[in-house]
Protein backbone atom coordinates (compact mmCIF):
# COMPACT_ATOMS: atom_id res chain seq x y z
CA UNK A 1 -40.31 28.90 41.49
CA UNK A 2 -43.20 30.72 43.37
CA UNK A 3 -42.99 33.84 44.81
CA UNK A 4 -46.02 36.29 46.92
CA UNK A 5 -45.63 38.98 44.34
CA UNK A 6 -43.35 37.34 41.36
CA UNK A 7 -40.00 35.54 40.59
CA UNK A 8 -38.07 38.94 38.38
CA UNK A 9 -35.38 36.21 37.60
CA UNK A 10 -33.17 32.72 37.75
CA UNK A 11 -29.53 32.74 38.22
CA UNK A 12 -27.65 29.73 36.97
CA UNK A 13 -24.73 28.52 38.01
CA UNK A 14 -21.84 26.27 36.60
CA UNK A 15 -19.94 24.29 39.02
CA UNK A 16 -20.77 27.35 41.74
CA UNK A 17 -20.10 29.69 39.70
CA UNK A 18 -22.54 31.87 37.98
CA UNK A 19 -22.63 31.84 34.63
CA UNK A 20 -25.62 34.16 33.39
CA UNK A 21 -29.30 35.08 33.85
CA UNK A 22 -32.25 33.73 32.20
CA UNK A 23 -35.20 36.29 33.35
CA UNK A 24 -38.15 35.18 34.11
CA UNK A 25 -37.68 32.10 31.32
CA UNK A 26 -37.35 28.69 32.77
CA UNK A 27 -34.58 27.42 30.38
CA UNK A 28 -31.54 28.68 29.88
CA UNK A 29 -28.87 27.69 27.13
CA UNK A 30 -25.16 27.63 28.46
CA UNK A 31 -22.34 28.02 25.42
CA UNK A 32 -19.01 27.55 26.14
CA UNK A 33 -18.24 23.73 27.26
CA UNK A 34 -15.75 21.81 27.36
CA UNK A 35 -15.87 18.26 25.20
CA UNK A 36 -16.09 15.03 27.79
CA UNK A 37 -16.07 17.52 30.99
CA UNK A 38 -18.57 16.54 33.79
CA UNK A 39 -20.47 20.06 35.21
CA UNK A 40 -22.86 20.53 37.93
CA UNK A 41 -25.75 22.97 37.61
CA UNK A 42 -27.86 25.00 40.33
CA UNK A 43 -30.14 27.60 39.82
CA UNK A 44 -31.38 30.53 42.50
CA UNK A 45 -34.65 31.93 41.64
CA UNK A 46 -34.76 36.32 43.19
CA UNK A 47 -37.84 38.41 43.19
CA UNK A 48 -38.42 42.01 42.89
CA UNK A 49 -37.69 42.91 46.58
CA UNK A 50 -34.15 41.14 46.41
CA UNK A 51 -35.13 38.16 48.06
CA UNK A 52 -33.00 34.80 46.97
CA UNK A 53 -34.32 31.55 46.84
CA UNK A 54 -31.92 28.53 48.65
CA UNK A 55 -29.94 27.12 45.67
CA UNK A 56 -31.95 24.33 43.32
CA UNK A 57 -31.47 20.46 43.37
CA UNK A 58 -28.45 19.94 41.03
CA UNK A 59 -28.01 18.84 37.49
CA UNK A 60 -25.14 17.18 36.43
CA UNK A 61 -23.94 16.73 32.96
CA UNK A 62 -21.07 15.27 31.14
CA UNK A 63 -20.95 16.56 27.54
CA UNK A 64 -20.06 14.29 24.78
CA UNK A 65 -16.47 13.98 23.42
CA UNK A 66 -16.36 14.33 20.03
CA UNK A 67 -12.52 15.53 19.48
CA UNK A 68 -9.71 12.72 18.07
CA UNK A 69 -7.00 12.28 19.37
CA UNK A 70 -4.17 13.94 17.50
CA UNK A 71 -2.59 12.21 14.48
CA UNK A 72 0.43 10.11 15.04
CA UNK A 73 3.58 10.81 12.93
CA UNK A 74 6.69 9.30 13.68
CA UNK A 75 5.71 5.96 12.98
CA UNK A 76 9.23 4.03 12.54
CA UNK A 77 10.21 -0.09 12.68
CA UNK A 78 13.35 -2.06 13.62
CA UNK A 79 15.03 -4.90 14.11
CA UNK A 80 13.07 -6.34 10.56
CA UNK A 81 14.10 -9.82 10.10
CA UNK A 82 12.91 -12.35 7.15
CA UNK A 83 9.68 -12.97 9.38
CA UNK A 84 8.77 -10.02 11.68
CA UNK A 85 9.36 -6.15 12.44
CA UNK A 86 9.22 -4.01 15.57
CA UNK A 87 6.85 -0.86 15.26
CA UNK A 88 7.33 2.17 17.39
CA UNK A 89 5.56 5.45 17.35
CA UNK A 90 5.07 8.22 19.97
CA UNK A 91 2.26 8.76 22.35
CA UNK A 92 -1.00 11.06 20.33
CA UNK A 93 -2.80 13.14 22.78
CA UNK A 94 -6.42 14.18 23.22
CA UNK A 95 -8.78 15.99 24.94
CA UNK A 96 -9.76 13.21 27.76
CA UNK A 97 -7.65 10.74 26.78
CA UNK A 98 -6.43 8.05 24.50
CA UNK A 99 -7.18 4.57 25.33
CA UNK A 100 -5.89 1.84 22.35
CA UNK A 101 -3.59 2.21 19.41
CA UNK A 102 -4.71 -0.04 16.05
CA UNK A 103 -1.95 -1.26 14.45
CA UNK A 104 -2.79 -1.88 10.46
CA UNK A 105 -0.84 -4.11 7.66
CA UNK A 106 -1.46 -3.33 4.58
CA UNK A 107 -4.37 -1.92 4.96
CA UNK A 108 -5.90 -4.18 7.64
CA UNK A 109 -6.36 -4.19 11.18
CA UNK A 110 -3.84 -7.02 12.76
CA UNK A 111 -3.89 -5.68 16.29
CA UNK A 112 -5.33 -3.45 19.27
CA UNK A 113 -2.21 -3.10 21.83
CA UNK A 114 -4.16 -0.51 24.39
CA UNK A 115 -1.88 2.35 25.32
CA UNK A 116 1.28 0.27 24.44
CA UNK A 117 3.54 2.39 22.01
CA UNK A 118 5.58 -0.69 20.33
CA UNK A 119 4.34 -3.80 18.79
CA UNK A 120 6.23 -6.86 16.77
CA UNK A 121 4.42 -7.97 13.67
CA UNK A 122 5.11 -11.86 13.16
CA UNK A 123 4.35 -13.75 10.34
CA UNK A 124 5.80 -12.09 7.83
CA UNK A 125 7.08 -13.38 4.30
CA UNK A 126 10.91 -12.90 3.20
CA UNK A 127 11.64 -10.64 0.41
CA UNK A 128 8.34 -8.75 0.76
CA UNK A 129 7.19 -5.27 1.17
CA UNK A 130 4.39 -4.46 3.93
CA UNK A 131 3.15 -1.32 4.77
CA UNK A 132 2.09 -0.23 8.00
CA UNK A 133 0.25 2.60 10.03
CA UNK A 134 -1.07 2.99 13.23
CA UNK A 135 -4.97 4.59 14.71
CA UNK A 136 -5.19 6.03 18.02
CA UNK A 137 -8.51 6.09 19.88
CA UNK A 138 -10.40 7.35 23.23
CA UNK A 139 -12.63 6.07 25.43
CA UNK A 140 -15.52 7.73 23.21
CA UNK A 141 -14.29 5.78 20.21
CA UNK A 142 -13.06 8.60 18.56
CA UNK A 143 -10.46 7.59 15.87
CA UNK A 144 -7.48 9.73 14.85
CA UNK A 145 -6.13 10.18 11.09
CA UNK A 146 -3.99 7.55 9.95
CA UNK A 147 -0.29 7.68 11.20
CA UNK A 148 2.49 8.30 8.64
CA UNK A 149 2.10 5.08 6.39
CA UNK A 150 5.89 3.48 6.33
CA UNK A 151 7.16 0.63 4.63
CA UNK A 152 9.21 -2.30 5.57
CA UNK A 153 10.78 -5.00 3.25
CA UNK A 154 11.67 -8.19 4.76
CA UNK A 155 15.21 -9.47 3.57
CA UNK A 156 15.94 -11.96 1.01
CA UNK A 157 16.67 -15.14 2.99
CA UNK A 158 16.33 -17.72 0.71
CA UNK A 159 19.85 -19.25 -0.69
CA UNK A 160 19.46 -20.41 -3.84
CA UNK A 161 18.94 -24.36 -4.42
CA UNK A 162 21.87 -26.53 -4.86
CA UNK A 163 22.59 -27.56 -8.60
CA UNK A 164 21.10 -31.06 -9.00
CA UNK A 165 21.80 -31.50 -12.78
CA UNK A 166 25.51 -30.40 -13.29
CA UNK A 167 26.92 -32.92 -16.12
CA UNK A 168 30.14 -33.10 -17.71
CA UNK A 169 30.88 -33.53 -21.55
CA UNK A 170 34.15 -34.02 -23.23
């Protein structure tokens, strides 16, 4: 800003509220935010006399989120049967938000059900031992740990085959 004698300082405000003074510098560093918040920014230049500028053009800003979301751990499954499984787990939180839950098998990623907390794994073999966890995620593709890792065996639903050869001697 310009003054007749001299600009002695800048006020800056956050979201109308002021938040410090830089002097007579032009920047100004502001500690203290919030990750994935939106702010607005207006500055008021005064000069020795106690004269105020009007308030600046603003700024906005929305600072990055880089917080997961918080681990999930009560990952559980029902109602197994010889070819599928019903996973449940409870909602993770986060700062702005979570958007998708991963499912994995095994390792593997076999599904992204967005903010749905249950999903039925099909496919599955008899007699055979998967594990499972689940990954929750926000909108800045932030990734949480890894759930509690469970593991579901699929029952034994085979009969065994029919004798074919059955002979008789004596």
């Amino acid at each position: 800003s310009t003054d007749n004698v001299a600009v002695t300082n800048y006020q800056i405000f956050r979201n109308g509220v002021s938040v410090g003074n830089a002097g007579t510098a032009t920047t100004y560093t502001v500690l203290g935010l919030t990750n994935g918040t939106s702010y607005t920014f207006t500055v008021v230049a005064n000069d020795a006399a106690g004269n105020q500028s009007a308030v600046s053009n603003a700024a906005s800003i929305t600072t990055l989120d880089s917080e997961s979301p918080r681990v999930i751990s009560n990952l559980t499954a029902s109602n197994t049967s010889d070819t599928s499984t019903r996973l449940s787990w409870g909602a993770s939180s986060d700062n702005v938000g979570v958007v998708n839950y991963e499912v994995y098998q095994d390792g593997t990623q076999i599904a992204s059900v967005g903010t749905n907390l249950t999903y039925t794994v099909n496919g599955l073999t008899n007699a055979t031992t998967y594990s499972f966890y689940v990954i929750a995620q926000d909108a800045a593709s932030n990734d949480s740990p890894v759930s509690n890792i469970i593991f579901v065996s699929t029952p034994d639903t085979d009969s065994p085959l029919a004798i074919t050869d059955l002979a008789a001697t004596n």
